[in-house]
N, C-alpha and C. Protein backbone atom coordinates (compact mmCIF):
# COMPACT_ATOMS: atom_id res chain seq x y z
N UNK A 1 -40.91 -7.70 -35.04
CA UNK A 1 -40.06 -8.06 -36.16
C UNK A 1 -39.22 -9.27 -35.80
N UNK A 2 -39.04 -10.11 -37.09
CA UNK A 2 -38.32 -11.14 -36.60
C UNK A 2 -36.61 -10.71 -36.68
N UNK A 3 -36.04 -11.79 -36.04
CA UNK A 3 -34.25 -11.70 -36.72
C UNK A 3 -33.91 -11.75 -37.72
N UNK A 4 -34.44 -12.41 -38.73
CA UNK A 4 -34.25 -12.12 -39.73
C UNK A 4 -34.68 -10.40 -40.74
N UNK A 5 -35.44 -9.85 -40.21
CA UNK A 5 -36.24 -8.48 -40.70
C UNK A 5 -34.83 -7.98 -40.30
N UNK A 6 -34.56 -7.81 -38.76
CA UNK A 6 -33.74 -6.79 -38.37
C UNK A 6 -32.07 -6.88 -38.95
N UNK A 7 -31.90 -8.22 -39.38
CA UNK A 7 -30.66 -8.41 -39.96
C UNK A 7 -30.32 -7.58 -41.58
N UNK A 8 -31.93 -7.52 -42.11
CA UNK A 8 -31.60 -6.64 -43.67
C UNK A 8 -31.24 -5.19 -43.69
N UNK A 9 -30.21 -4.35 -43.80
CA UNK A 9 -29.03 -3.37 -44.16
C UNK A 9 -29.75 -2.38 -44.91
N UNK A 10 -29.46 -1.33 -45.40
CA UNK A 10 -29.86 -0.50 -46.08
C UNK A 10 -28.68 -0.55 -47.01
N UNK A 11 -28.48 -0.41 -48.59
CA UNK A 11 -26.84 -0.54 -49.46
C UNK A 11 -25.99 0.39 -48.88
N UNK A 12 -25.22 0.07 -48.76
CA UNK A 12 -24.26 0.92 -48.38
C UNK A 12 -23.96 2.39 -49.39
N UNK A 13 -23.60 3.20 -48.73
CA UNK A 13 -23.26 4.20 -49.97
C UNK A 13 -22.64 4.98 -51.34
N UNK A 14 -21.78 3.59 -51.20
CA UNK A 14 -20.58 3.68 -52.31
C UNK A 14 -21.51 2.39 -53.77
N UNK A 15 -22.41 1.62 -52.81
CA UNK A 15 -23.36 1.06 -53.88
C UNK A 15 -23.76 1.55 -54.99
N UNK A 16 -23.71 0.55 -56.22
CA UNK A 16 -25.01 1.92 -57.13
C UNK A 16 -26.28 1.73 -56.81
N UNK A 17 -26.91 2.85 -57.44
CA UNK A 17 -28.00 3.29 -56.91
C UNK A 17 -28.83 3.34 -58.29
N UNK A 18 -29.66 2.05 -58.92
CA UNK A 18 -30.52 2.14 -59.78
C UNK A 18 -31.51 3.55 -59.80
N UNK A 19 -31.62 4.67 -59.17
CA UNK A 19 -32.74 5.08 -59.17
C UNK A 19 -31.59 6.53 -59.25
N UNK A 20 -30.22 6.60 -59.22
CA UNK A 20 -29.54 7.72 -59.64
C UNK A 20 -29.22 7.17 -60.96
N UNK A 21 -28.68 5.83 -61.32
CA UNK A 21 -28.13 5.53 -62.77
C UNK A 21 -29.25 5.60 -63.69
N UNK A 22 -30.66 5.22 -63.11
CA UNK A 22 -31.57 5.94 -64.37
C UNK A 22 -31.53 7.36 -64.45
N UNK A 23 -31.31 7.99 -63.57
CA UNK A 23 -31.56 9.84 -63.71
C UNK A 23 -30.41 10.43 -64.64
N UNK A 24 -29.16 9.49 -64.36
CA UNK A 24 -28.16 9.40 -64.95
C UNK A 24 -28.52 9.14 -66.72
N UNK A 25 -29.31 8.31 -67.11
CA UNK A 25 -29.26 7.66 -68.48
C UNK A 25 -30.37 8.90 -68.46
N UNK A 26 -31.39 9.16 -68.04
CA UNK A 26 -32.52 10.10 -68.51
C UNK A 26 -31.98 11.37 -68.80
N UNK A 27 -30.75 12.06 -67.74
CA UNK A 27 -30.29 13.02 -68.14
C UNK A 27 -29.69 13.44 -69.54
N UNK A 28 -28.95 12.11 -69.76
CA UNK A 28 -28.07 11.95 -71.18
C UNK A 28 -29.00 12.07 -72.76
N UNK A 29 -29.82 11.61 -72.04
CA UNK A 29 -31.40 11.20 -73.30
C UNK A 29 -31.75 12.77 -73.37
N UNK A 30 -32.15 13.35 -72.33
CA UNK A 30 -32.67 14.77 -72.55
C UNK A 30 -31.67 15.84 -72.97
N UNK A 31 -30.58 15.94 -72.96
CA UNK A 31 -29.48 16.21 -73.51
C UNK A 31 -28.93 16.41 -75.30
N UNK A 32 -29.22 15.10 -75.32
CA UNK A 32 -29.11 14.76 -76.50
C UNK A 32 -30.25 15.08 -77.50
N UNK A 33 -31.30 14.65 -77.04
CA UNK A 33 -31.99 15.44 -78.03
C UNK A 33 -32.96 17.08 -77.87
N UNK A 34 -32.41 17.81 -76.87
CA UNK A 34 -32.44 19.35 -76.59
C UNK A 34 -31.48 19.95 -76.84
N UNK A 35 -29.85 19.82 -76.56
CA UNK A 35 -29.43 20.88 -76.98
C UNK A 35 -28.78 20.84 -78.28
N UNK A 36 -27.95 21.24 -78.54
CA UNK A 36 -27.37 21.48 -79.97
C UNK A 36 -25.37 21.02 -79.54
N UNK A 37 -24.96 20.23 -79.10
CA UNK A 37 -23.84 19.63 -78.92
C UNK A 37 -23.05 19.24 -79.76
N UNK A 38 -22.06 19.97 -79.87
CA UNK A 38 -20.97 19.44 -80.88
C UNK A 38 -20.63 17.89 -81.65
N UNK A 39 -20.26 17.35 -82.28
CA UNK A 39 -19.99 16.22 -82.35
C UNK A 39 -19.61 15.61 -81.21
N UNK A 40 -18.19 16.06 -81.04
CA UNK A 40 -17.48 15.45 -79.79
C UNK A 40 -18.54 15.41 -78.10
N UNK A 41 -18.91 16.65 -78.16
CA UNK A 41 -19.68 16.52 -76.71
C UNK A 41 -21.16 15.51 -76.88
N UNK A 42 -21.26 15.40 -78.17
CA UNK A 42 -22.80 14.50 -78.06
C UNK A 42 -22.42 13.10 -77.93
N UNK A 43 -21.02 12.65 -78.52
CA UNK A 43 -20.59 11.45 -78.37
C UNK A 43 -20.01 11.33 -77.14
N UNK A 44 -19.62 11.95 -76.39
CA UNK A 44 -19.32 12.08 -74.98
C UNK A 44 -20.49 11.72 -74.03
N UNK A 45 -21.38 12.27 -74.25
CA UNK A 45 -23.04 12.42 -73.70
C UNK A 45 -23.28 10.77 -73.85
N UNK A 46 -23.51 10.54 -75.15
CA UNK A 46 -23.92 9.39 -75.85
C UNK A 46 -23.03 8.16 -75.21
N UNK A 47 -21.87 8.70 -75.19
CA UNK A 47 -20.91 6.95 -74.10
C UNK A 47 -21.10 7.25 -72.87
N UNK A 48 -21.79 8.35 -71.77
CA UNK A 48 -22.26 8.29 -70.60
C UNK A 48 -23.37 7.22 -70.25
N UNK A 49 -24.34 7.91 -71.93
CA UNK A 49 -25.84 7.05 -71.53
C UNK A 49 -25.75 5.66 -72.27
N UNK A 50 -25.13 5.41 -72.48
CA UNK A 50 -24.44 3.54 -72.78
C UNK A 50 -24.02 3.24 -71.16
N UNK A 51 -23.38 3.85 -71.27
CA UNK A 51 -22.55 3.54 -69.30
C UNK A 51 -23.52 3.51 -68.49
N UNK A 52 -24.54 4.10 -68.70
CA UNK A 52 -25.87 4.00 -67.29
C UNK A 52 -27.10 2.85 -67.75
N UNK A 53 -26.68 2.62 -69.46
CA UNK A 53 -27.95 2.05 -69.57
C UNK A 53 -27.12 0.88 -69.39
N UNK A 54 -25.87 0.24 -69.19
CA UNK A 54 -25.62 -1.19 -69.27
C UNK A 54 -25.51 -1.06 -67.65
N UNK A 55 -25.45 -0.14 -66.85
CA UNK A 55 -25.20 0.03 -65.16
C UNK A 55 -26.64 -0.98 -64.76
N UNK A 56 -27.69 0.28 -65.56
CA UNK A 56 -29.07 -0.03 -64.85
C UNK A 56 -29.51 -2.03 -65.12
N UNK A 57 -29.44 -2.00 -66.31
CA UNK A 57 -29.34 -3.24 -67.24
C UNK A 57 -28.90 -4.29 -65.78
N UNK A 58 -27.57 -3.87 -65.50
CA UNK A 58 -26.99 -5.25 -64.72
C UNK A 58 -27.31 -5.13 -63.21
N UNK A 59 -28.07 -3.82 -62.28
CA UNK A 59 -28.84 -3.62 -61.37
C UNK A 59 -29.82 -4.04 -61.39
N UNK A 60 -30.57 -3.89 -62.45
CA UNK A 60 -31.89 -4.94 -62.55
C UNK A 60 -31.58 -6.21 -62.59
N UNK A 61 -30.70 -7.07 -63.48
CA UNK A 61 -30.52 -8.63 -63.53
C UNK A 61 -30.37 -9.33 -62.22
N UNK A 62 -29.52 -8.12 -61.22
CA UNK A 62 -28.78 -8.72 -59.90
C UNK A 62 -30.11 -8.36 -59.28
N UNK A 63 -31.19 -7.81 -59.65
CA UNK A 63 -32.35 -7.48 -58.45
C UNK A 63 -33.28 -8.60 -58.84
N UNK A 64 -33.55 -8.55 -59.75
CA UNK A 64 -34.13 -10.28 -59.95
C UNK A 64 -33.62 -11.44 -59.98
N UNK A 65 -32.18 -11.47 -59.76
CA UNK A 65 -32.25 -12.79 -59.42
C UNK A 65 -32.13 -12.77 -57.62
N UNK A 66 -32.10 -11.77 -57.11
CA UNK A 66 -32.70 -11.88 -55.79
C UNK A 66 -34.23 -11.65 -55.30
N UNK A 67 -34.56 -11.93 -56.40
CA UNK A 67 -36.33 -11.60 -55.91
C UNK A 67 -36.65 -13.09 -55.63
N UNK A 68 -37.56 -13.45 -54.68
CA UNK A 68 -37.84 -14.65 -54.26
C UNK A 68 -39.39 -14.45 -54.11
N UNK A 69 -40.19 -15.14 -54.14
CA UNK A 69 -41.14 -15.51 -53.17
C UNK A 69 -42.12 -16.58 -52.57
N UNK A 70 -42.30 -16.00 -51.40
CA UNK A 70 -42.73 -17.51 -50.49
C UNK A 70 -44.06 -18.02 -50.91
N UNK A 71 -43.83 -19.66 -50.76
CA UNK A 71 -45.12 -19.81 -51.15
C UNK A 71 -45.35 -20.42 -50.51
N UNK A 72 -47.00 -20.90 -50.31
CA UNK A 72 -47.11 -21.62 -49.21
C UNK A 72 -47.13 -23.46 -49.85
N UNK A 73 -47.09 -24.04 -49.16
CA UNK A 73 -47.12 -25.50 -49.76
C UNK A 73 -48.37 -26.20 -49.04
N UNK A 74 -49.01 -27.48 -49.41
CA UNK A 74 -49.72 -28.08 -48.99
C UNK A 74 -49.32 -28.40 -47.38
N UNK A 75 -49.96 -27.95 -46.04
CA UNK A 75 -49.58 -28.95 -45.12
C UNK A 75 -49.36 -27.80 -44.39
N UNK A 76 -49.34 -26.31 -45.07
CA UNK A 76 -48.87 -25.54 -44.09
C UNK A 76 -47.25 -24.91 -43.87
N UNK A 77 -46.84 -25.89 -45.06
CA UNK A 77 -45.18 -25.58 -44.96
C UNK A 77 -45.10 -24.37 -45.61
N UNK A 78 -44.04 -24.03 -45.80
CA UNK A 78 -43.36 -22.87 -46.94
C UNK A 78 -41.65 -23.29 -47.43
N UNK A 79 -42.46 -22.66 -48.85
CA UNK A 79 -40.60 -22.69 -49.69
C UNK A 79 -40.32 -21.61 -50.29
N UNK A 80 -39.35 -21.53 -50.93
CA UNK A 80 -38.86 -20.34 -51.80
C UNK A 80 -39.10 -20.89 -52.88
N UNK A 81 -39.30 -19.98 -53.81
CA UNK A 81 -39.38 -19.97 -54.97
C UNK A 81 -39.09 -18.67 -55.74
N UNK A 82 -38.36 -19.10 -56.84
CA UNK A 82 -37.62 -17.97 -57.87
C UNK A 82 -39.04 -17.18 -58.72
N UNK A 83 -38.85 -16.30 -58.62
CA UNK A 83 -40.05 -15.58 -59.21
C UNK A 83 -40.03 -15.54 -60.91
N UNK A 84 -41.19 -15.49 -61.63
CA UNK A 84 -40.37 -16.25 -62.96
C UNK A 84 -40.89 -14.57 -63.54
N UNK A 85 -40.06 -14.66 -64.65
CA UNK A 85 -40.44 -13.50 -65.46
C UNK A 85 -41.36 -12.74 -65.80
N UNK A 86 -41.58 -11.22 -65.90
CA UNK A 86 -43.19 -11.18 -65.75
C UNK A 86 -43.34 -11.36 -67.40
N UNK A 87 -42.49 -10.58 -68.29
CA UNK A 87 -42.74 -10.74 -69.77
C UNK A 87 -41.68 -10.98 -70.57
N UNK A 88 -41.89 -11.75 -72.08
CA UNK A 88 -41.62 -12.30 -72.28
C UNK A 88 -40.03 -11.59 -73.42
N UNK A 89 -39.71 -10.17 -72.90
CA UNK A 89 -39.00 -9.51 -73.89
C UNK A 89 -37.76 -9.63 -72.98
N UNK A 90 -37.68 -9.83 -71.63
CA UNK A 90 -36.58 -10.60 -71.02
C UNK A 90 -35.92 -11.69 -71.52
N UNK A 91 -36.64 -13.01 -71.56
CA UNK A 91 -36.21 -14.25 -71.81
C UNK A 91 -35.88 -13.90 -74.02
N UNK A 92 -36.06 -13.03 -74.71
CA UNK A 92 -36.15 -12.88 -75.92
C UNK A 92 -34.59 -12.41 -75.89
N UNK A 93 -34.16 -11.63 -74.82
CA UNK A 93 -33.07 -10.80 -74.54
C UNK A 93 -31.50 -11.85 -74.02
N UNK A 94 -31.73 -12.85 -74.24
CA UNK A 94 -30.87 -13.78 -73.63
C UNK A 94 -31.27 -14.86 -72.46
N UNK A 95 -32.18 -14.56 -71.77
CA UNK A 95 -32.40 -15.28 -70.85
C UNK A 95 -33.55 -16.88 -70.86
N UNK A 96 -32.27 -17.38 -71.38
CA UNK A 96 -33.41 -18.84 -71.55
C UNK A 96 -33.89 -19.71 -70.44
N UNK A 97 -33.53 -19.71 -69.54
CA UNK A 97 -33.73 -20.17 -68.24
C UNK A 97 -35.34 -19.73 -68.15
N UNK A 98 -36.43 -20.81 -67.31
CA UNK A 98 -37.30 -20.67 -66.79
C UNK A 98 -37.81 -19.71 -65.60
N UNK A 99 -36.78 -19.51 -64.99
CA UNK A 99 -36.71 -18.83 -63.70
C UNK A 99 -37.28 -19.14 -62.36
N UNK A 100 -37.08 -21.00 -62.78
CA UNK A 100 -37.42 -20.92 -61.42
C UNK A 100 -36.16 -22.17 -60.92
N UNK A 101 -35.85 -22.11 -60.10
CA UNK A 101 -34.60 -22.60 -59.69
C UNK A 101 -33.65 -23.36 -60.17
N UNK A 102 -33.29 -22.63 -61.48
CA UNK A 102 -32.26 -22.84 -62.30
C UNK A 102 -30.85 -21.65 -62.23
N UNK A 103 -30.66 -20.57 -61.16
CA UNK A 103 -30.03 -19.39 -61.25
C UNK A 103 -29.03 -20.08 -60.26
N UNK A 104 -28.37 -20.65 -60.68
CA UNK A 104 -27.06 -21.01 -59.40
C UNK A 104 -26.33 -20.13 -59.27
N UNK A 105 -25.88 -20.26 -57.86
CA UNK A 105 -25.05 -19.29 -57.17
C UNK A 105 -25.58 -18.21 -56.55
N UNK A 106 -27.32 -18.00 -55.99
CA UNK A 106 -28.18 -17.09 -55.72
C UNK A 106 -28.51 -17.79 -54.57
């Protein structure tokens, strides 16, 4: 492994955790339409799974704009390059940028 491999961290634990904030929004979804919840407790339910779906929403944005990958170049070199969108209901969603090294501050 290089120095660089051994330098990447595991998130720390106080991180969120895309893969609890979806279980989080899935819970709220199954909830809502299984049990029989009062007004008040379904709108309670209902501003949880807003809260996980804008969590997950901005865990994903921050995970792609750290997605990179290497490419190789003529000559043997290598660069980075911003990985561009896979479809097109992203960029429909606000994101007009090309995605490829237009994300400053990444």
């Amino acid at each position: 492994m290089t120095d660089e491999t051994s330098r990447i961290a595991p998130p720390a634990s106080d991180e969120p955790n895309f893969d609890v904030t979806l279980e989080r929004l899935e819970e709220c979804v199954e909830r809502l339409e299984t049990e029989q919840l009062s007004l008040e407790d379904a709108l309670a339910v209902f501003e949880a799974g807003i809260s996980a779906s804008r969590d997950c929403a901005k865990l994903l944005d921050q995970t792609r704009k750290r997605v990179q990958v290497l490419v190789e170049k003529t000559g043997g070199e290598f660069q980075l390059e911003f990985l561009e969108p896979l479809n097109a209901d992203e960029e429909e969603a606000g994101d007009d940028d090309s995605g490829l090294g237009s994300e400053d501050g990444v």
